[in-house]
Protein backbone atom coordinates (compact mmCIF):
# COMPACT_ATOMS: atom_id res chain seq x y z
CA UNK A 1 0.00 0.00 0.00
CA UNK A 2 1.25 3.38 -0.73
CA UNK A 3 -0.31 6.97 -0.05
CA UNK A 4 -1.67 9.74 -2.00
CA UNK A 5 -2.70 13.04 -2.01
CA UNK A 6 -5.16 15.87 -3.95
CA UNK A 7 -3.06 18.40 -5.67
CA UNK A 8 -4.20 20.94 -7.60
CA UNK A 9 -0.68 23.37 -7.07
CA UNK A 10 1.84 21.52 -8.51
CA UNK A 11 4.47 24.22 -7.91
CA UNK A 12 7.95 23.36 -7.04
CA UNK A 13 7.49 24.26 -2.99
CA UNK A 14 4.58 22.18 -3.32
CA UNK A 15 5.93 18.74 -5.10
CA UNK A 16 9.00 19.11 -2.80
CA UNK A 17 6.60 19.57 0.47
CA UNK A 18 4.38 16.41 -0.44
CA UNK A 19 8.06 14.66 -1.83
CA UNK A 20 9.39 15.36 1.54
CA UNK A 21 6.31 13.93 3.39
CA UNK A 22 6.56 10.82 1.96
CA UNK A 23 3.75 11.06 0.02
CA UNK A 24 3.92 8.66 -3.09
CA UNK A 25 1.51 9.48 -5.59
CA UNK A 26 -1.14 12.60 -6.75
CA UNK A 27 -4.70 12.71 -6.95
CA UNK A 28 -6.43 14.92 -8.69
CA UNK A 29 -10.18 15.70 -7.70
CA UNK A 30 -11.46 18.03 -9.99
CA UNK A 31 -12.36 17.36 -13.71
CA UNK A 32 -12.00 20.88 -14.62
CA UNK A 33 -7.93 21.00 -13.49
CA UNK A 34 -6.30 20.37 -16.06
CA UNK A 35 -5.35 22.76 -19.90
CA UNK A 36 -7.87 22.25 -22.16
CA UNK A 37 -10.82 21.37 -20.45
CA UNK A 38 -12.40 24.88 -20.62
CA UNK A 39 -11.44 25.33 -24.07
CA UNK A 40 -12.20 22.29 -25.41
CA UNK A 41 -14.65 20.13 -22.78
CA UNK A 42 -11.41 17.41 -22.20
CA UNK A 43 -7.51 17.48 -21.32
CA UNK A 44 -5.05 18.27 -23.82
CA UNK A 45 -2.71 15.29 -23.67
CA UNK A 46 0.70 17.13 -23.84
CA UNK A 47 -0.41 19.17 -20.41
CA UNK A 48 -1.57 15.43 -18.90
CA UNK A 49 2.19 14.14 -19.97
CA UNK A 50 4.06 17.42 -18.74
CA UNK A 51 2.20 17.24 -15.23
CA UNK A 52 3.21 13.32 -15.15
CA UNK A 53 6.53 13.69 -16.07
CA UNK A 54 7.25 17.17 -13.35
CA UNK A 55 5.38 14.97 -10.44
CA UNK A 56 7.67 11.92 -11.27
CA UNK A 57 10.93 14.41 -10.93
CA UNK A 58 9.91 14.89 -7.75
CA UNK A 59 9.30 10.68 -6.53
CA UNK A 60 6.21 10.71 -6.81
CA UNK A 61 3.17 9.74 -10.02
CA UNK A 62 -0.24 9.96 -10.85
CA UNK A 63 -2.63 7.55 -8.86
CA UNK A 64 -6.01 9.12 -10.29
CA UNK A 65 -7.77 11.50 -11.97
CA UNK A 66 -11.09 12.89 -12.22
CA UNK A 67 -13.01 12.77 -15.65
CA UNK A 68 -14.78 16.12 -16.58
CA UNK A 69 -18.46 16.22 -14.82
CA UNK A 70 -21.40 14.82 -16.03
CA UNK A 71 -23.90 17.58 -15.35
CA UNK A 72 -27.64 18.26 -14.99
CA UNK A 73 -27.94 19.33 -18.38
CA UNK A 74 -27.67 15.25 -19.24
CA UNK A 75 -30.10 14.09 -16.72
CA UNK A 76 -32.63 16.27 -17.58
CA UNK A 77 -32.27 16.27 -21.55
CA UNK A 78 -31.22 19.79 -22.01
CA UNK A 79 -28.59 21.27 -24.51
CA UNK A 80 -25.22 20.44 -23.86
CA UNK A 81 -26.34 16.79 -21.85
CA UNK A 82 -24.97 15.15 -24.97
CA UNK A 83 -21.48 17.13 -25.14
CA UNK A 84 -20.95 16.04 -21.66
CA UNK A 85 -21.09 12.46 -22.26
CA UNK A 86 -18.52 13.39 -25.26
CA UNK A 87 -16.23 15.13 -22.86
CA UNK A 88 -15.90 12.64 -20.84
CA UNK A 89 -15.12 9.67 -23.28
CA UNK A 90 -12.83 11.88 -24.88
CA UNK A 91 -11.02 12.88 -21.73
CA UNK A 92 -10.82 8.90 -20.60
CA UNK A 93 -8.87 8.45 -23.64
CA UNK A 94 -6.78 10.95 -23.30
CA UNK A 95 -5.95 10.13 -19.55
CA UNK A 96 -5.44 6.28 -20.54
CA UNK A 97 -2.88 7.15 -23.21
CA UNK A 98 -0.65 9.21 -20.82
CA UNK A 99 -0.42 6.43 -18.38
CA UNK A 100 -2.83 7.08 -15.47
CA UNK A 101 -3.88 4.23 -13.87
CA UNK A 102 -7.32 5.32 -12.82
CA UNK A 103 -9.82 7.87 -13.33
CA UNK A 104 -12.83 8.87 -11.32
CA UNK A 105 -16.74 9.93 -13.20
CA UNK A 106 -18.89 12.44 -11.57
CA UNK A 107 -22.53 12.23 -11.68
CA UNK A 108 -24.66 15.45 -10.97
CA UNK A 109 -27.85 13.95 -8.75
CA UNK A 110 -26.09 10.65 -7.15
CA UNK A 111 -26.58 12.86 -3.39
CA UNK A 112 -29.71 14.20 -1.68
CA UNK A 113 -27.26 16.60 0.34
CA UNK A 114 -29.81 19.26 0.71
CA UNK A 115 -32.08 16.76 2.93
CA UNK A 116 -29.30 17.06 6.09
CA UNK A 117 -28.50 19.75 7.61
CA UNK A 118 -24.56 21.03 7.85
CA UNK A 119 -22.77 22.48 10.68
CA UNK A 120 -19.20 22.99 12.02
CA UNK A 121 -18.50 19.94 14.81
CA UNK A 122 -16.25 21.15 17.59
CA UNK A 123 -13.73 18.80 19.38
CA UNK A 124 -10.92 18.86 21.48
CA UNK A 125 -8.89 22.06 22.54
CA UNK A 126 -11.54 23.88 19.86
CA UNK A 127 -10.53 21.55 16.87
CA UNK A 128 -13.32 22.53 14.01
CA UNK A 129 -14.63 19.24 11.60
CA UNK A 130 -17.72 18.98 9.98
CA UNK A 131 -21.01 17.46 10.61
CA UNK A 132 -24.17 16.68 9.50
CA UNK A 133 -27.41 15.58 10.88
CA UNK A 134 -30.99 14.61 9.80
CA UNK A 135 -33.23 17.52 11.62
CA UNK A 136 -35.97 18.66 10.27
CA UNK A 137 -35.50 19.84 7.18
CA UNK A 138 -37.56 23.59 6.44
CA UNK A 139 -39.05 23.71 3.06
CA UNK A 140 -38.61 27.40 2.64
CA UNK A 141 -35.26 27.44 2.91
CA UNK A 142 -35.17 24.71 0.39
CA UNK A 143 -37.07 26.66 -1.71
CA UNK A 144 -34.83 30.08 -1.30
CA UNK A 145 -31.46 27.93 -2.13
CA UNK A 146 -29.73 29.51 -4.54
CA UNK A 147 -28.20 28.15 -7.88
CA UNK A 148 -24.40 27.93 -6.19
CA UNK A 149 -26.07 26.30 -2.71
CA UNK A 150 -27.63 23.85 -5.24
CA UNK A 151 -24.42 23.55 -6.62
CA UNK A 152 -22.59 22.87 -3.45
CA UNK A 153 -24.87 20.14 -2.75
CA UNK A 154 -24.84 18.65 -6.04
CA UNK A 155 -28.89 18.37 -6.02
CA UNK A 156 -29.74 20.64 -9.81
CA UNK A 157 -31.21 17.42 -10.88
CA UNK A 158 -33.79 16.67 -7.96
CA UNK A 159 -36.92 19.24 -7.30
CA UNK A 160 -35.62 20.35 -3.66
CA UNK A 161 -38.93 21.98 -3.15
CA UNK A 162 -40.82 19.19 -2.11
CA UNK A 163 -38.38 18.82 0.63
CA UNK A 164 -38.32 14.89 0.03
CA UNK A 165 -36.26 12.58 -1.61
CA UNK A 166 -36.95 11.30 -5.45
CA UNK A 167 -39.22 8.74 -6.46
CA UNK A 168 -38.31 5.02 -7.44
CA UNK A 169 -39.29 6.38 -11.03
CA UNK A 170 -36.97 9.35 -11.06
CA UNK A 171 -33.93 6.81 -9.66
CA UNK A 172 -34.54 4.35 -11.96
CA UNK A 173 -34.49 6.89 -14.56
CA UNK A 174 -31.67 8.81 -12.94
CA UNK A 175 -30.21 5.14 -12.99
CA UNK A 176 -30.63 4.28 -17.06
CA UNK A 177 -29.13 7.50 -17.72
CA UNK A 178 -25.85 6.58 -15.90
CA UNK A 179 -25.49 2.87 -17.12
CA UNK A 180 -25.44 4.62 -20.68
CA UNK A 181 -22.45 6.77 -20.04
CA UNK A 182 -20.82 4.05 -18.48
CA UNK A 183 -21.78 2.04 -21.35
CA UNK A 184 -19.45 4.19 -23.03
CA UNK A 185 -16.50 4.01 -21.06
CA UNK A 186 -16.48 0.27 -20.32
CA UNK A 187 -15.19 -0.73 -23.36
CA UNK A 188 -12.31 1.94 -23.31
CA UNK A 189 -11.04 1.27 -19.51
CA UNK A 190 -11.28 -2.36 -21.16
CA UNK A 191 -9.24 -1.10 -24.32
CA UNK A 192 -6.69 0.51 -22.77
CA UNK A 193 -6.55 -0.50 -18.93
CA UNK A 194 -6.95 2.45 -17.09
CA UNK A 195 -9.79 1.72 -14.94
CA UNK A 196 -12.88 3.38 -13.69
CA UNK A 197 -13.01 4.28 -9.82
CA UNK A 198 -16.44 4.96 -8.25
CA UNK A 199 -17.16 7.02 -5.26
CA UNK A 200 -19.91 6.33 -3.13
CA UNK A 201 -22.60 8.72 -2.87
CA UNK A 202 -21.68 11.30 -0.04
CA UNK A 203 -23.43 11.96 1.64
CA UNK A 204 -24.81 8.46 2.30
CA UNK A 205 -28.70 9.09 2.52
CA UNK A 206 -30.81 5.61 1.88
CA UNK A 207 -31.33 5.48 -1.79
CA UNK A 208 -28.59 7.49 -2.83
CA UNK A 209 -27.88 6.23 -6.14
CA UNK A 210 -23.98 4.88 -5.15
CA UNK A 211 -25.44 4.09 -1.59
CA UNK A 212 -24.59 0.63 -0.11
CA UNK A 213 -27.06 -1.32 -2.46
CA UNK A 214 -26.30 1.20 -5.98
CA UNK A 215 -22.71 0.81 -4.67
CA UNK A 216 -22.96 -2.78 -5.75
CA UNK A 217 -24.97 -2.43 -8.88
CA UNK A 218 -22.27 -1.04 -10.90
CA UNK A 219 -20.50 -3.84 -10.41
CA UNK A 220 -23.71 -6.14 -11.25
CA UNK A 221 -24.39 -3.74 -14.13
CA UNK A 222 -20.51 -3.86 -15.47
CA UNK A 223 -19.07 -6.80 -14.88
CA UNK A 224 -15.52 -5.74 -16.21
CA UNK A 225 -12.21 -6.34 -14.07
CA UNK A 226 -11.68 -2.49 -14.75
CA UNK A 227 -14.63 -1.11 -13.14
CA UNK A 228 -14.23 -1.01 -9.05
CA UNK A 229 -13.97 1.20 -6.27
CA UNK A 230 -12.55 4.74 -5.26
CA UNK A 231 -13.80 3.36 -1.88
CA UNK A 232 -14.44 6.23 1.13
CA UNK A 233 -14.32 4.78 4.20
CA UNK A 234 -15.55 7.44 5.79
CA UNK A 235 -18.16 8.06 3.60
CA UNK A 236 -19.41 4.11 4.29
CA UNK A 237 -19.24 5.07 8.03
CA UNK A 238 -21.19 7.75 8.22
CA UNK A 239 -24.19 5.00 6.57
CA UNK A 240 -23.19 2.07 8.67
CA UNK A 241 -20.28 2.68 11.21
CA UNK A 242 -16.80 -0.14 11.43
CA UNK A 243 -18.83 -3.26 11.06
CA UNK A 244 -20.33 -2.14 7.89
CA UNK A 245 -16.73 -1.29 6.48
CA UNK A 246 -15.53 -4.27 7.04
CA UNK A 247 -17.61 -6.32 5.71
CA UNK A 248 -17.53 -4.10 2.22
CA UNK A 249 -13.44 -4.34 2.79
CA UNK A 250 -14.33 -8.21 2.34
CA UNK A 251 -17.06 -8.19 0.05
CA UNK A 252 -15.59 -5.62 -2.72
CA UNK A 253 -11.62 -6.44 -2.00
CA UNK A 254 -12.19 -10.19 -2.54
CA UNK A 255 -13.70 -9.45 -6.00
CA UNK A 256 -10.70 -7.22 -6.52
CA UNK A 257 -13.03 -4.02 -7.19
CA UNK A 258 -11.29 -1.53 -4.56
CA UNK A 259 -8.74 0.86 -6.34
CA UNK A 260 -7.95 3.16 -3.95
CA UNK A 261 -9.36 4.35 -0.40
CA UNK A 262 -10.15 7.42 1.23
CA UNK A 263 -9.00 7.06 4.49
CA UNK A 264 -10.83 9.01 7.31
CA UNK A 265 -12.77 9.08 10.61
CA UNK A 266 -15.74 9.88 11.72
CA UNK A 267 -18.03 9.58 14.95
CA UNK A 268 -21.40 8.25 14.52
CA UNK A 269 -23.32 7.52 11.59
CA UNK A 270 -26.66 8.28 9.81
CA UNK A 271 -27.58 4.59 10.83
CA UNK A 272 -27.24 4.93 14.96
CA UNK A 273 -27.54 8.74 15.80
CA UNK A 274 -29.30 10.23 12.61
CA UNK A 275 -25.99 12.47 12.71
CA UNK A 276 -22.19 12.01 12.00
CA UNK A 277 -19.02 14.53 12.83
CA UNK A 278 -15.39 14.52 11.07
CA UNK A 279 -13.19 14.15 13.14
CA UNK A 280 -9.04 13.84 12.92
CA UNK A 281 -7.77 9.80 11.78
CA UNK A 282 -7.24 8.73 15.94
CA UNK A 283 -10.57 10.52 17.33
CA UNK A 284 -13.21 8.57 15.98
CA UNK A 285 -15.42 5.94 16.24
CA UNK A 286 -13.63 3.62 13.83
CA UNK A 287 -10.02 1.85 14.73
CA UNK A 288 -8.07 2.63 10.84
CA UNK A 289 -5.41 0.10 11.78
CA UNK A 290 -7.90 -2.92 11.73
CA UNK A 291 -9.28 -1.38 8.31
CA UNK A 292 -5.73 -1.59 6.76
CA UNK A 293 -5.95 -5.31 7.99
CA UNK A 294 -8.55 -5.56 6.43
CA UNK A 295 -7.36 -4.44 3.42
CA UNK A 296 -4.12 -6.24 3.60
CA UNK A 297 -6.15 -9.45 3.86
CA UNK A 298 -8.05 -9.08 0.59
CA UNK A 299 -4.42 -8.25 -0.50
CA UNK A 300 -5.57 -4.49 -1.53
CA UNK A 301 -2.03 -2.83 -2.66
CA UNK A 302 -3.50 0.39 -4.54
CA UNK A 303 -3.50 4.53 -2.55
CA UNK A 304 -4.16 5.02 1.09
CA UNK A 305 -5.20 8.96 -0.03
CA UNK A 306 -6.27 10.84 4.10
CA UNK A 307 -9.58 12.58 2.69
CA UNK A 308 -10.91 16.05 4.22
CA UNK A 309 -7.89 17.35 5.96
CA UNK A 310 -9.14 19.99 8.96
CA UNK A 311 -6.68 22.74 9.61
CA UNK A 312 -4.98 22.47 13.02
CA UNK A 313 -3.86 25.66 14.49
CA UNK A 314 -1.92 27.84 13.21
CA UNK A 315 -2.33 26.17 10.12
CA UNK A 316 -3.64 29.04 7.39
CA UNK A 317 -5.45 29.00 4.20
CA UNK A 318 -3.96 25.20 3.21
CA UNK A 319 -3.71 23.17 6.62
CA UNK A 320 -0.60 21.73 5.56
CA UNK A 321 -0.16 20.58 9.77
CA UNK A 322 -3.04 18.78 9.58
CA UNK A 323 -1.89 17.05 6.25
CA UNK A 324 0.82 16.55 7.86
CA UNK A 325 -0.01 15.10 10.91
CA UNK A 326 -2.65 13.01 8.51
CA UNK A 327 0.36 12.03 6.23
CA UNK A 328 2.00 10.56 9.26
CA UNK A 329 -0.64 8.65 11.02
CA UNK A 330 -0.79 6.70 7.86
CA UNK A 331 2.51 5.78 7.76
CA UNK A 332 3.08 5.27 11.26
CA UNK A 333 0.31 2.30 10.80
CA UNK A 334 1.64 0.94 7.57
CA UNK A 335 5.24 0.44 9.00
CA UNK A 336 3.09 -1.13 12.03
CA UNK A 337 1.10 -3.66 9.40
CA UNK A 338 4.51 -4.51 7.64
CA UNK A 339 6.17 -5.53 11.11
C-alpha cells in the first residue's frame, strides 16, 4: 500500500513539500484542473504528460484522476447533456494514453445533500470538523437555495422543493441514464486499462444512487475487471459505522473491485444517531489500523489517499499541519502492518 494526495498546485514548494512527506503518488479531484478542459470540454494530452513527467521528478506519479463532470444538463435532456457524455469519453482516452492508472466519473444527482442539515462539529482544545445531521429539514429554505447552494450540494437534478427525496421512477431513470455513459466508457477502460473508480454517494442518505445497495450495482451492471472502487471509508461510516466497512473491505476487496481508499474518521453515523461529525484519523469511532488489515487481507495494494484534511492551528489558508499530521498517522500504521 502506498499513499496519496489531492493536488491541484503543482508548484515546485509544493511537489518538494508532499516529496518530503513521503507522500507517493497525486490525486487529482477536480475534472475541470487540467489545460484544455475549458477550451475544449477534455484534457489536452501534452499538459496530462508534462504534469506526469514534473510529479515523477519529484518521486512521486499519478494515482487518479477525475473525468470532466457529467452535469444536470444530461439528466434532464437539455442542450449540452450530450457534449458532456462526449467530454468525458474523450477525456478517458486521453488520460489512458498518458499512463494514469485510474480515473474517477462524476454524476450530478447521485446525493440528496440538501435533505441534512450542515454544521461545524467542535472537538478537542476547539478543533473545528464537519457534521451533518438529519433535523428537520424547512421547506422554505429549500425553496430560497440559490443556484451555487444547489451547486454545493450537487442536487440541480432533484426538485428540492418538495423537501423529500426522489421517487423510485426518477432513480430508476436517474439510474438508465448513468449505465449509458458508463456504457461508453467500459469498453475503453477495457481497451486501454486504465480503470474506472467509483465514489460512493456522499453523503450516504438511503437510496442514494452509489449508496450501499447502488454501490454494488455497478459492479452487477458492469461486470468488467476495470470497473471497481474509489472506496471512502468514511463516507461508508457515516451509513453504517466499522462493522459495515468491514464487511464491504471483504465483500468488494475479494472481487478485486477496490482501487484506492479514502482514508478518514468519523463519529457516529446516519444509521445509529441520525448524525455524523469529522473528526481527525485517531478521534473517531472507527479503529483505521484494523481497516488496513482488512485491506491487507483481501491483499488491496493500490493509494491510502487521508480525505478532508481539517486545519490544526496555526495552520492558514492550506492546513498543511493537519496534512501533515494526517500524512503521518498513515505511515506510522503501515510500518506497524509490515512488522
Amino acid at each position: 500500500m502506498r499513499i496519496s494526495y489531492g493536488l491541484s498546485d503543482l508548484s515546485v514548494p509544493n511537489l518538494k513539500r508532499f516529496s518530503q512527506l513521503g507522500v507517493d503518488c497525486v490525486d487529482f479531484g477536480s475534472g475541470d484542473s487540467w489545460p484544455g478542459v475549458k477550451e475544449q470540454g477534455f484534457p489536452d494530452l501534452d499538459a496530462v504528460l508534462q504534469a506526469r513527467k514534473l510529479i515523477r521528478s519529484y518521486g512521486m506519479d499519478i494515482n487518479r484522476v477525475t473525468l470532466p463532470d457529467v452535469t444536470e444538463r444530461y439528466f434532464l435532456d437539455r442542450e449540452g447533456g450530450e457534449k458532456d457524455v462526449e467530454n468525458t469519453v474523450n477525456a478517458l482516452r486521453v488520460f489512458a494514453e498518458a499512463g494514469v492508472p485510474i480515473a474517477r466519473q462524476r454524476f450530478e444527482g447521485d446525493t440528496f445533500n440538501h435533505l441534512l442539515t450542515h454544521y461545524r462539529s467542535e472537538h478537542r482544545a476547539g478543533f473545528l470538523g464537519h457534521g451533518d445531521t438529519l433535523s428537520h429539514i424547512d421547506k422554505d429554505q429549500l425553496a430560497a437555495y440559490s443556484e451555487e447552494d444547489l451547486r454545493r450540494r450537487r442536487v440541480h437534478v432533484w426538485d428540492v422543493r418538495t423537501g423529500e427525496p426522489p421517487t423510485r421512477d426518477e432513480l430508476d431513470k436517474w439510474w438508465a441514464y448513468f449505465c449509458r455513459v458508463y456504457g461508453e466508457l467500459v469498453p475503453i477502460a477495457d481497451e486501454t486499462g486504465i480503470k474506472l473508480a467509483m465514489h460512493p454517494s456522499d453523503i450516504p442518505m438511503p437510496d442514494t444512487p452509489f449508496g450501499g445497495i447502488g454501490y454494488h450495482r455497478i459492479i452487477d451492471a458492469f461486470p468488467s475487471k476495470q470497473v471497481g472502487y474509489l472506496y471512502c471509508c468514511g463516507t461508508r461510516a457515516e451509513a453504517g459505522g466499522q462493522p459495515l466497512i468491514l464487511d464491504e473491505i471483504h465483500n468488494y476487496g475479494r472481487k478485486g473491485r477496490i482501487f484506492m481508499v479514502h482514508f478518514r474518521n468519523v463519529r457516529g453515523s446516519l444509521a445509529t444517531a441520525g448524525a455524523y461529525e469529522e473528526v481527525h484519523l485517531d478521534d473517531g469511532d472507527m479503529n483505521m489500523f484494523r481497516i488496513l488489515q482488512a485491506l491487507n487481507d483481501v491483499g488491496f495494494d493500490g493509494c491510502i489517499n487521508p480525505d478532508h484534511i481539517f486545519a490544526i492551528e496555526g495552520d492558514g489558508e492550506v492546513p498543511y499541519q493537519g496534512i501533515a499530521y494526517s500524512v503521518g498517522y498513515i505511515k506510522a500504521l503501515l510500518a506497524a502492518l509490515r512488522s
